[in-house]
Every structure is written in structure tokens, then in C-alpha cells.
N, C-alpha and C. Protein backbone atom coordinates (compact mmCIF):
# COMPACT_ATOMS: atom_id res chain seq x y z
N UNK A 1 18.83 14.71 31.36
CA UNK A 1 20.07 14.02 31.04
C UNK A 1 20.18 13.77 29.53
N UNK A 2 19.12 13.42 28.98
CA UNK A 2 19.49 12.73 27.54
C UNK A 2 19.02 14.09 26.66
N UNK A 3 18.41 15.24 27.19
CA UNK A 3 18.22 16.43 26.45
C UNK A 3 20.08 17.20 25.99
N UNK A 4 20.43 16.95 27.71
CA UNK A 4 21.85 17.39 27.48
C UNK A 4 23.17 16.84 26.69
N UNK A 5 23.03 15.63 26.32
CA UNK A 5 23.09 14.69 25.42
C UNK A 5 23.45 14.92 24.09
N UNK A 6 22.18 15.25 24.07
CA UNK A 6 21.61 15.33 22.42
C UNK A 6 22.08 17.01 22.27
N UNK A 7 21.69 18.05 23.52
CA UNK A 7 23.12 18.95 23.10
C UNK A 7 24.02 19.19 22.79
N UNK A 8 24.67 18.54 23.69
CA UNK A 8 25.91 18.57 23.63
C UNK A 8 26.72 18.20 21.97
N UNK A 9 26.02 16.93 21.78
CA UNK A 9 26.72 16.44 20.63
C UNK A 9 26.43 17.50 19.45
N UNK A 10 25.16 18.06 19.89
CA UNK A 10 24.48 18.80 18.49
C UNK A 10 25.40 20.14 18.25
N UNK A 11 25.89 20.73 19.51
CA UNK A 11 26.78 21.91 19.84
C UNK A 11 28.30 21.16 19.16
N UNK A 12 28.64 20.00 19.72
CA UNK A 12 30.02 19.19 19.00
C UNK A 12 30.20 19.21 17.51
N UNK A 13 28.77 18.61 16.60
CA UNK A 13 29.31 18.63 15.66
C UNK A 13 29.07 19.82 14.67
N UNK A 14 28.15 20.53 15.14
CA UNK A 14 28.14 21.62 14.43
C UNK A 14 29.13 22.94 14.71
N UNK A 15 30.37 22.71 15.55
CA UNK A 15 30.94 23.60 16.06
C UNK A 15 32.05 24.13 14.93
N UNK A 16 32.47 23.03 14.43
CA UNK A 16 32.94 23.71 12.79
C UNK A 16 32.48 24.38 12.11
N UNK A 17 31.36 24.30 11.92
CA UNK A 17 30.52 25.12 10.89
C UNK A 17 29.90 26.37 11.28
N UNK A 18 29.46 26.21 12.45
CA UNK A 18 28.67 27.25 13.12
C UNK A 18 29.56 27.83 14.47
N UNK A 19 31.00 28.59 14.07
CA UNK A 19 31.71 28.45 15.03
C UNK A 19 31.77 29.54 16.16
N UNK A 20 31.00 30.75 15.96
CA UNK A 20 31.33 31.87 17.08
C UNK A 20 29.21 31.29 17.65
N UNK A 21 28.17 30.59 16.96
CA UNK A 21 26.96 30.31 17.75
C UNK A 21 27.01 29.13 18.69
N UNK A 22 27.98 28.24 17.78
CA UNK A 22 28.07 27.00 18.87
C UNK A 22 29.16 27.80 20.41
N UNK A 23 30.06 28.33 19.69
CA UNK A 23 31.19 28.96 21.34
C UNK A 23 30.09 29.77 22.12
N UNK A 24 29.25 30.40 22.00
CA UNK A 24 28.20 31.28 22.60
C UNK A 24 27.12 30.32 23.36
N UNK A 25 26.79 29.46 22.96
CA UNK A 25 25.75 27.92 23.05
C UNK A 25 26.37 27.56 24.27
N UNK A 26 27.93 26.96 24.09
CA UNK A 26 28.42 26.69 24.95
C UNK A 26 29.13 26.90 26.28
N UNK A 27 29.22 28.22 25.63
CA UNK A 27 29.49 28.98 27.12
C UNK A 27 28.50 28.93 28.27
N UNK A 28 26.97 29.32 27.42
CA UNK A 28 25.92 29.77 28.14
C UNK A 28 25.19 28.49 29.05
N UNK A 29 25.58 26.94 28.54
CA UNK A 29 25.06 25.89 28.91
C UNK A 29 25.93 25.22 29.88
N UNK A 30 27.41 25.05 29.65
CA UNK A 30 28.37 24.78 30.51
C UNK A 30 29.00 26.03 31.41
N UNK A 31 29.45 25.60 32.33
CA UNK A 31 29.83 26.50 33.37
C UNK A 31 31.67 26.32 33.61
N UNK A 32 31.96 25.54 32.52
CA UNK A 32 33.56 25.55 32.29
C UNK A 32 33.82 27.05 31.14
N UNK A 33 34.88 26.62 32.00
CA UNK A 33 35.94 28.30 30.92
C UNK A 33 36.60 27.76 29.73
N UNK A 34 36.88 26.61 28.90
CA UNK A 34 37.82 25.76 27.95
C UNK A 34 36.29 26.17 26.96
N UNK A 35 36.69 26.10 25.74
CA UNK A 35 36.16 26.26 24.32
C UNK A 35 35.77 24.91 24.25
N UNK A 36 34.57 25.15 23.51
CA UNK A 36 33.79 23.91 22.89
C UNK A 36 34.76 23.22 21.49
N UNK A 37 35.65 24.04 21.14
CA UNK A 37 36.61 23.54 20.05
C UNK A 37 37.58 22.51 20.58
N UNK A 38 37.59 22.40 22.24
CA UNK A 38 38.54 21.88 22.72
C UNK A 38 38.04 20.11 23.06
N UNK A 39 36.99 20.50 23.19
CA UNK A 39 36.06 19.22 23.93
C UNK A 39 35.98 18.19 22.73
N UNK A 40 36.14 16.65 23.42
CA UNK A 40 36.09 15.80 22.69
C UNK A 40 35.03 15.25 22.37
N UNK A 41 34.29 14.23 21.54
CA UNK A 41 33.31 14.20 21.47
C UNK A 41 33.17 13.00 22.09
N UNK A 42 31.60 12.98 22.73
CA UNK A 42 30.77 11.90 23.50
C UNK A 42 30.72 10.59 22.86
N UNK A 43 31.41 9.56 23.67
CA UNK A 43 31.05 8.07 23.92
C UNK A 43 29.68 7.91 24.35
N UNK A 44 28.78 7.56 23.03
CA UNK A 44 27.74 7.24 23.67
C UNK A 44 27.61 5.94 24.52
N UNK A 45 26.29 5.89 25.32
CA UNK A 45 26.14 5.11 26.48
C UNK A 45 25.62 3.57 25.69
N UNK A 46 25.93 2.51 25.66
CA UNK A 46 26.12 1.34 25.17
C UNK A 46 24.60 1.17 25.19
N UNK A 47 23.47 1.48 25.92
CA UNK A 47 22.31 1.22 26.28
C UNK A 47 21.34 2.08 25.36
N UNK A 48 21.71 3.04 24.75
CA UNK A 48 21.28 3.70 23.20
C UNK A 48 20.72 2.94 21.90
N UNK A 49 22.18 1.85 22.13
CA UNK A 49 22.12 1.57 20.95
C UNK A 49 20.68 0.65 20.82
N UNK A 50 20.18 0.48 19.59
CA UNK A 50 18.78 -0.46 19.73
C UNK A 50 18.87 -0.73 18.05
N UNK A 51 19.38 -2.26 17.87
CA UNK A 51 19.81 -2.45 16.55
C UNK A 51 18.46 -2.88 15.81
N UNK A 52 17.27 -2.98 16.62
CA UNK A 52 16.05 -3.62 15.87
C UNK A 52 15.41 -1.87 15.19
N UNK A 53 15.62 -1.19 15.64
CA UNK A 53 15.04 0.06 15.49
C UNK A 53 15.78 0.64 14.32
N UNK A 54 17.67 0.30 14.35
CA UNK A 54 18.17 1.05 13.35
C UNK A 54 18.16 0.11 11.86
N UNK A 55 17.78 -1.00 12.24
CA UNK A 55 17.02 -2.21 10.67
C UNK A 55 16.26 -1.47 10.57
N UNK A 56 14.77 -1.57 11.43
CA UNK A 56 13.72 -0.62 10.70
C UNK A 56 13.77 0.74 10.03
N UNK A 57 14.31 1.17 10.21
CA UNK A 57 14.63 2.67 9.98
C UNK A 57 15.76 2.77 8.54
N UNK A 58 16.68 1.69 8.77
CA UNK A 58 16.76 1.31 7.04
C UNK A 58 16.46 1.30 6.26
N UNK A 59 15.32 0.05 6.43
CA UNK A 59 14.60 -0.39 5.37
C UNK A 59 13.99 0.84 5.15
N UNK A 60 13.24 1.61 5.59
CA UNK A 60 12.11 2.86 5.86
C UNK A 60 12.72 3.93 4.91
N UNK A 61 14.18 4.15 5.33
CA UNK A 61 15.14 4.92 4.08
C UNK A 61 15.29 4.30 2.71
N UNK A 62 15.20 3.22 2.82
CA UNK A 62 15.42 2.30 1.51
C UNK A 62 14.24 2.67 0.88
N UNK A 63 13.05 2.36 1.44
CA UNK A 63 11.95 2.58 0.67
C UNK A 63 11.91 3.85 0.10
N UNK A 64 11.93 4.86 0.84
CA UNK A 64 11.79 6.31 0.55
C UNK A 64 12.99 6.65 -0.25
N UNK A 65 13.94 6.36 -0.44
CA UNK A 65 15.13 6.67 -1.54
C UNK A 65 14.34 6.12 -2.73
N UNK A 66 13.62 4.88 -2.92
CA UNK A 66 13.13 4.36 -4.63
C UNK A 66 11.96 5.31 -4.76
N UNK A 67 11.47 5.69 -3.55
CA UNK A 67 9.92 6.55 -3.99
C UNK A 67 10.73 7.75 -4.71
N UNK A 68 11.64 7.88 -3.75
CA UNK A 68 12.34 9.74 -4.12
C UNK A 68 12.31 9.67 -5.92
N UNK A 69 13.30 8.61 -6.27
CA UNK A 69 13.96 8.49 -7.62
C UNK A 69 12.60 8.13 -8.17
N UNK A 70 10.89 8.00 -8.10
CA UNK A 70 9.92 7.83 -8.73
C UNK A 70 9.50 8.78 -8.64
N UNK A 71 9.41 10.08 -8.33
CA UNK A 71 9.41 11.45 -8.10
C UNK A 71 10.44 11.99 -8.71
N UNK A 72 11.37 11.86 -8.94
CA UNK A 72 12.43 12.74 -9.63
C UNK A 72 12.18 12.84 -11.00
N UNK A 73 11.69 11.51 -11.88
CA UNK A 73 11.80 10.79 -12.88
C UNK A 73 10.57 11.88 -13.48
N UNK A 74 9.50 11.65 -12.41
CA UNK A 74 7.84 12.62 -12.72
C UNK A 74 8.61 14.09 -13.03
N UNK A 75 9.00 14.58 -11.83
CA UNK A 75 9.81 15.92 -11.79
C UNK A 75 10.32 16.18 -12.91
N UNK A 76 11.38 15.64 -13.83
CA UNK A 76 12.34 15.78 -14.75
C UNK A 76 11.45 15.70 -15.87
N UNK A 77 10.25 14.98 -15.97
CA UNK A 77 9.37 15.12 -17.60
C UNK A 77 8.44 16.21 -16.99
N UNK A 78 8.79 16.86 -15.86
CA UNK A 78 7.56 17.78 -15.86
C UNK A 78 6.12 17.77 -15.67
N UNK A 79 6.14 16.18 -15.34
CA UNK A 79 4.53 15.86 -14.62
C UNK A 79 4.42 16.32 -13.69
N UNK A 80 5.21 16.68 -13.09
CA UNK A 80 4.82 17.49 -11.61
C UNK A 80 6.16 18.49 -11.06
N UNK A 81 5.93 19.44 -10.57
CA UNK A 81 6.86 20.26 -10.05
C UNK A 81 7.49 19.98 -8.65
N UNK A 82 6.87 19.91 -7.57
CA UNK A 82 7.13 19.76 -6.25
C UNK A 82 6.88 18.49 -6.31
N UNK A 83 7.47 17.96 -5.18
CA UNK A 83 7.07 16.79 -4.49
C UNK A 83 5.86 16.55 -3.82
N UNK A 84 5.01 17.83 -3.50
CA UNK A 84 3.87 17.70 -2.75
C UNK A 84 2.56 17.14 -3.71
N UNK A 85 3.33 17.98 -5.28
CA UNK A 85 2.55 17.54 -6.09
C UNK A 85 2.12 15.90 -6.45
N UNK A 86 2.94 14.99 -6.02
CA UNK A 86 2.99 13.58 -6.01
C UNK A 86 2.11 12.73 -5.26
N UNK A 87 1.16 11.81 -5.64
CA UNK A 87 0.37 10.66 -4.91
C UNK A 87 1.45 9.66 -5.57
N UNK A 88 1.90 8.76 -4.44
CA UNK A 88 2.84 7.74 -4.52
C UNK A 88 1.56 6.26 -3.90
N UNK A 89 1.93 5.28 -5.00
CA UNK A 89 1.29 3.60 -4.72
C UNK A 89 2.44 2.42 -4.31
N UNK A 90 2.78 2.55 -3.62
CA UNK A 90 4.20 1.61 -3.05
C UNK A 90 3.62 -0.08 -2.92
N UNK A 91 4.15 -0.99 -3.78
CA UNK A 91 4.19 -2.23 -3.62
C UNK A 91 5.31 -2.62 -3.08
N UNK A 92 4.89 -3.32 -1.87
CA UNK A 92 6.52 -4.07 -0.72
C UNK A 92 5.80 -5.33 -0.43
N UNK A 93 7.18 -6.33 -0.40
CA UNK A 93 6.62 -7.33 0.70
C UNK A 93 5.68 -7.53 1.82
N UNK A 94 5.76 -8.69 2.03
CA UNK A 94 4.84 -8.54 3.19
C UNK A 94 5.90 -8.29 4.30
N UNK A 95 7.00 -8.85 4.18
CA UNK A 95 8.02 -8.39 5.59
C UNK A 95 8.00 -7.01 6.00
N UNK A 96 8.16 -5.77 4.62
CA UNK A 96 8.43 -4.69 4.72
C UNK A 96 7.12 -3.82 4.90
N UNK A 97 5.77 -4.86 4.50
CA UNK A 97 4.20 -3.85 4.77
C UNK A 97 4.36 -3.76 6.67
N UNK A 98 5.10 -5.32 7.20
CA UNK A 98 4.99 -5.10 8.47
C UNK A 98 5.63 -4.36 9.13
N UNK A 99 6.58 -3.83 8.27
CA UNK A 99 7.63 -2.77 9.09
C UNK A 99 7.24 -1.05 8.62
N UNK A 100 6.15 -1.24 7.76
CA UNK A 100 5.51 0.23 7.59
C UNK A 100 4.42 0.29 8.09
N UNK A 101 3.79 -0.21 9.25
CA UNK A 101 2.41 -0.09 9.77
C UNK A 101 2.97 0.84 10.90
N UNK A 102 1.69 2.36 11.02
CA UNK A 102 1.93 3.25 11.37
C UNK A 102 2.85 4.00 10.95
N UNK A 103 3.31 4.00 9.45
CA UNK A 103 4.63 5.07 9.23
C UNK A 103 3.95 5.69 7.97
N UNK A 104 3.70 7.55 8.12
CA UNK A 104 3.14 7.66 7.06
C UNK A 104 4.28 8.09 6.02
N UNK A 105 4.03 8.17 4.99
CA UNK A 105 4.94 7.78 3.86
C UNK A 105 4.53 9.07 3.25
N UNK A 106 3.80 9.61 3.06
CA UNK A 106 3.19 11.06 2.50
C UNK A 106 4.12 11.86 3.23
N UNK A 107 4.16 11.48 4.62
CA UNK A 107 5.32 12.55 5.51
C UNK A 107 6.51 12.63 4.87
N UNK A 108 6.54 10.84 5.17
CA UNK A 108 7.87 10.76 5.06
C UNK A 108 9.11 10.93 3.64
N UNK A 109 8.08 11.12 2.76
CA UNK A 109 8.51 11.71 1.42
C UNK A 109 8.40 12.50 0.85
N UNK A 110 7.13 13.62 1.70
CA UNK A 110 7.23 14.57 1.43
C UNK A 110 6.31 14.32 0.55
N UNK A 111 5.15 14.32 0.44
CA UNK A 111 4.26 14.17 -1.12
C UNK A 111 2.73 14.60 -0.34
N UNK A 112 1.69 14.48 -1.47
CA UNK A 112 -0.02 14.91 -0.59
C UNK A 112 -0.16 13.63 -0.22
N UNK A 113 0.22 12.59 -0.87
CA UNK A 113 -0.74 11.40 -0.53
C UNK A 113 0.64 10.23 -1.12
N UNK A 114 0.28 8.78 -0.31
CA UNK A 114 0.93 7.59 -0.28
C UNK A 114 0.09 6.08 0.60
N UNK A 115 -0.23 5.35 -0.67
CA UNK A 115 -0.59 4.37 -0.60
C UNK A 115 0.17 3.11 -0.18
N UNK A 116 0.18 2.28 0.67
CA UNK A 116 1.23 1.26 1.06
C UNK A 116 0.54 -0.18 0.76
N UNK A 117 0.76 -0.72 -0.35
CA UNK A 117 0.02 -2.02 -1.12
C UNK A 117 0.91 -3.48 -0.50
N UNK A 118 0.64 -4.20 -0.11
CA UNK A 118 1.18 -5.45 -0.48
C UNK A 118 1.00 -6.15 -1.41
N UNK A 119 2.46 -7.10 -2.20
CA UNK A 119 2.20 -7.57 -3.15
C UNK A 119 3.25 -9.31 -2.73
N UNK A 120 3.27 -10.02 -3.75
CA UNK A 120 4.47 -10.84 -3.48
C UNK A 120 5.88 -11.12 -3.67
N UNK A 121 5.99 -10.05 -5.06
CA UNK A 121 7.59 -9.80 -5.13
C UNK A 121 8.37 -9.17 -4.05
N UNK A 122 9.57 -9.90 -3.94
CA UNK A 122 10.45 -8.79 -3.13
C UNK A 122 11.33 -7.68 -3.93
N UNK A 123 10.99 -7.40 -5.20
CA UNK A 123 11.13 -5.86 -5.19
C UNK A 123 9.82 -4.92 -4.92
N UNK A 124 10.53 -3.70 -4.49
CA UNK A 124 9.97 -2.22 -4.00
C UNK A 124 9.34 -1.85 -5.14
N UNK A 125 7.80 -1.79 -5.74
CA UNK A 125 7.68 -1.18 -7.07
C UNK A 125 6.68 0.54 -6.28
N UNK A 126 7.28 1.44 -7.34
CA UNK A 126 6.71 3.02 -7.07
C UNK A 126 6.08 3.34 -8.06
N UNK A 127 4.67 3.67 -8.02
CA UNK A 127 4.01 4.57 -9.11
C UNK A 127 3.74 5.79 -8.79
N UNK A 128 4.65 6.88 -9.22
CA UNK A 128 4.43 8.07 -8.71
C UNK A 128 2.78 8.87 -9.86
N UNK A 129 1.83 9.43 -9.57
CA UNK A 129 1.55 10.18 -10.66
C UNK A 129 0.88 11.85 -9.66
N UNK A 130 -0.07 12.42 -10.55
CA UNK A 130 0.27 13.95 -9.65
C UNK A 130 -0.77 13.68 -9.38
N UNK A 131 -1.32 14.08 -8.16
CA UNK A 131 -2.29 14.27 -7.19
C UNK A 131 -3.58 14.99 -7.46
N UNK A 132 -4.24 14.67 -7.06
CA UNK A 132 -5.23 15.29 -7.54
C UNK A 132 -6.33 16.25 -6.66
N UNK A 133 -6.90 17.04 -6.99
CA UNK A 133 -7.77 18.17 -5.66
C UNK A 133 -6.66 18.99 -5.56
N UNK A 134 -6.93 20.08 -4.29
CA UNK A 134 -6.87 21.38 -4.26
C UNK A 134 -5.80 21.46 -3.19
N UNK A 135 -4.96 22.36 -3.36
CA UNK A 135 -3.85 22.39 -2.42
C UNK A 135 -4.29 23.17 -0.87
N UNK A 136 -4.15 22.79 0.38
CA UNK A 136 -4.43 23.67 1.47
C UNK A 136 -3.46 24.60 1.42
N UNK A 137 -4.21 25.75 2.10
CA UNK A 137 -2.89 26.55 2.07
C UNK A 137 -2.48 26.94 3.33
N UNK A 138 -2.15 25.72 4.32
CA UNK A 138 -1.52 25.80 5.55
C UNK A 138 -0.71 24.56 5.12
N UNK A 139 -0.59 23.55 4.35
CA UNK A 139 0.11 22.63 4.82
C UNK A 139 0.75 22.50 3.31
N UNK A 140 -0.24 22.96 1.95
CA UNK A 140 0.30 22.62 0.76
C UNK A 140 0.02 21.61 0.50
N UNK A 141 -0.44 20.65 0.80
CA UNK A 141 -0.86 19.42 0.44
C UNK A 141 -1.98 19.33 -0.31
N UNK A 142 -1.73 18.35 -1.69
CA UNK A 142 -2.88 18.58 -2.85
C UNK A 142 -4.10 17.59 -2.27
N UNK A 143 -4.79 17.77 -1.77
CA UNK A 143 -6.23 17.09 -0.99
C UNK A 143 -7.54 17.07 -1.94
N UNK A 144 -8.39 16.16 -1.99
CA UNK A 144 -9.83 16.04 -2.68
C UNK A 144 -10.42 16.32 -1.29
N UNK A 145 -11.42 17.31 -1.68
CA UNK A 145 -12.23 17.44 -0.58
C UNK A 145 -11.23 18.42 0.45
N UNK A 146 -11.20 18.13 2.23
CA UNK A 146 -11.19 19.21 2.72
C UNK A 146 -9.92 18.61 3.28
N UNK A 147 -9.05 19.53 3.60
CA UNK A 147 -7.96 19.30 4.99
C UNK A 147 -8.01 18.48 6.35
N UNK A 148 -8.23 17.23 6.29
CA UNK A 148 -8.20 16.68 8.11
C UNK A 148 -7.64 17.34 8.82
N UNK A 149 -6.68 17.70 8.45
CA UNK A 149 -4.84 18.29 9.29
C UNK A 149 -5.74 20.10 9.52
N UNK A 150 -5.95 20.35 8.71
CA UNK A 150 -6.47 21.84 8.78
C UNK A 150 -7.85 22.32 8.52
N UNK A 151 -8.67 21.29 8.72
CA UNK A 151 -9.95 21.71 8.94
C UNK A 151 -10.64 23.24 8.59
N UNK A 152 -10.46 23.76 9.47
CA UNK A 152 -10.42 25.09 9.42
C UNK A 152 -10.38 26.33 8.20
N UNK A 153 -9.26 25.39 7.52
CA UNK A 153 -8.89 26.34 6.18
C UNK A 153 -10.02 26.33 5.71
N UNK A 154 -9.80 27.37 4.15
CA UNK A 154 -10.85 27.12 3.09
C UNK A 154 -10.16 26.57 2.11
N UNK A 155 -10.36 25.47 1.37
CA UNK A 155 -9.11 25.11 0.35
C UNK A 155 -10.27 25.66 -0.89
């Protein structure tokens, strides 16, 4: 049910853009004869919504938008090229350390490495600088020592 869902809408809004793959998508999934150009789009189900999840997930963007612009800043003088190239030290509240436990931040910004500090200001402070050790070459990530994620490799 909620796979078809998350189709459907995904076939809806990309049907402008992607317009003879989404009509093909939709033919092949629905068993109506009317064009997916015709169909309106889904009222989601009131029981979706989960407003504690879409705060967290805010803040989580919030954070990662000031890391981004502490990475851009590195980027633009040429301390580092990629983003992977980046070890990020994030000072947050304590409200916001509790809303980043379990969220990795290396993922989520795209970098080798990210430290999550508590401090007592409530501003977000970012120290981006470039990473240090050897890049894997399954994941790209600049690592000291060996790959957890890829073991296996030889870095």
C-alpha cells in the first residue's frame, strides 16, 4: 500500500519532466486506460503526517546547510576540492547534540569524517579543515588507517 503511494506520487510529479517514462510507468502499474497527465494528485492520509519527525529533520537540514557554507568557503580558497575532502567539528547545543544522536553527519554532508561537539552557545559553530589519510577507493572517503565500510580494499 504505502510502496504504491510513494509511486504513484513519484510517477505524479515527475510526469512533467519525464513525460513519455512516467506515461509508460503508468500504464504498466495501473490497469486504467486515462493518462497519468490526467490524474490528480494524492491527498495524503492525515496519519503520515508526524510533526516531531519533520522538526527533527529541520533542524538536521539547518545544521548541514552551515556545515555546507563551511565547506564551500574551504572549496573557494582551494583548501580542498571535493567535499569528501572535508573533516567537519560541529559545535551545537545541547538541545540539538540530542537531536543528532545516531545521525551521521559525514553521510549526511557528504564529507570523510564529522565530529558532533557540545558546547553552550546556541549558535551552530563549523570548522571545516581537509582530512587527513588515504582515500578508499570504493567509497572515496579520506580515512587514517583502513576502511571499516570496506575492509577488504587496499587503501
Amino acid at each position: 500500500m504505502l510502496l504504491n503511494i510513494i509511486l504513484n506520487s513519484l510517477l505524479k510529479w515527475f510526469a512533467p519532466i519525464l513525460s513519455f517514462t512516467t506515461e509508460e510507468i503508468y500504464q504498466l502499474v495501473s490497469k486504467k486506460e486515462k493518462s497519468i497527465h490526467l490524474e490528480k494528485f494524492l491527498d495524503f492520509p492525515k496519519n503520515f503526517k508526524n510533526q516531531e519527525l519533520y522538526i527533527k529533520w529541520m533542524e538536521l537540514i539547518r545544521i548541514r546547510d552551515i556545515c555546507n557554507m563551511s565547506i564551500e568557503e574551504k572549496r573557494a580558497s582551494k583548501e580542498i576540492g571535493s567535499s569528501l575532502e572535508a573533516s567537519l567539528k560541529i559545535k551545537i547545543s545541547k538541545q540539538l547534540f540530542d537531536i543528532t544522536k545516531n545521525i551521521d553527519f559525514a553521510e549526511l554532508c557528504i564529507t570523510s569524517h564529522a565530529e558532533i561537539l557540545e558546547h553552550k552557545d546556541d549558535m551552530i559553530k563549523v570548522t571545516t579543515i581537509k582530512a587527513k589519510g588515504d582515500k578508499c577507493p570504493v567509497c572515496w572517503k579520506i580515512i587514517e588507517g583502513s576502511c571499516s565500510r570496506h575492509p577488504q580494499s587496499k587503501i
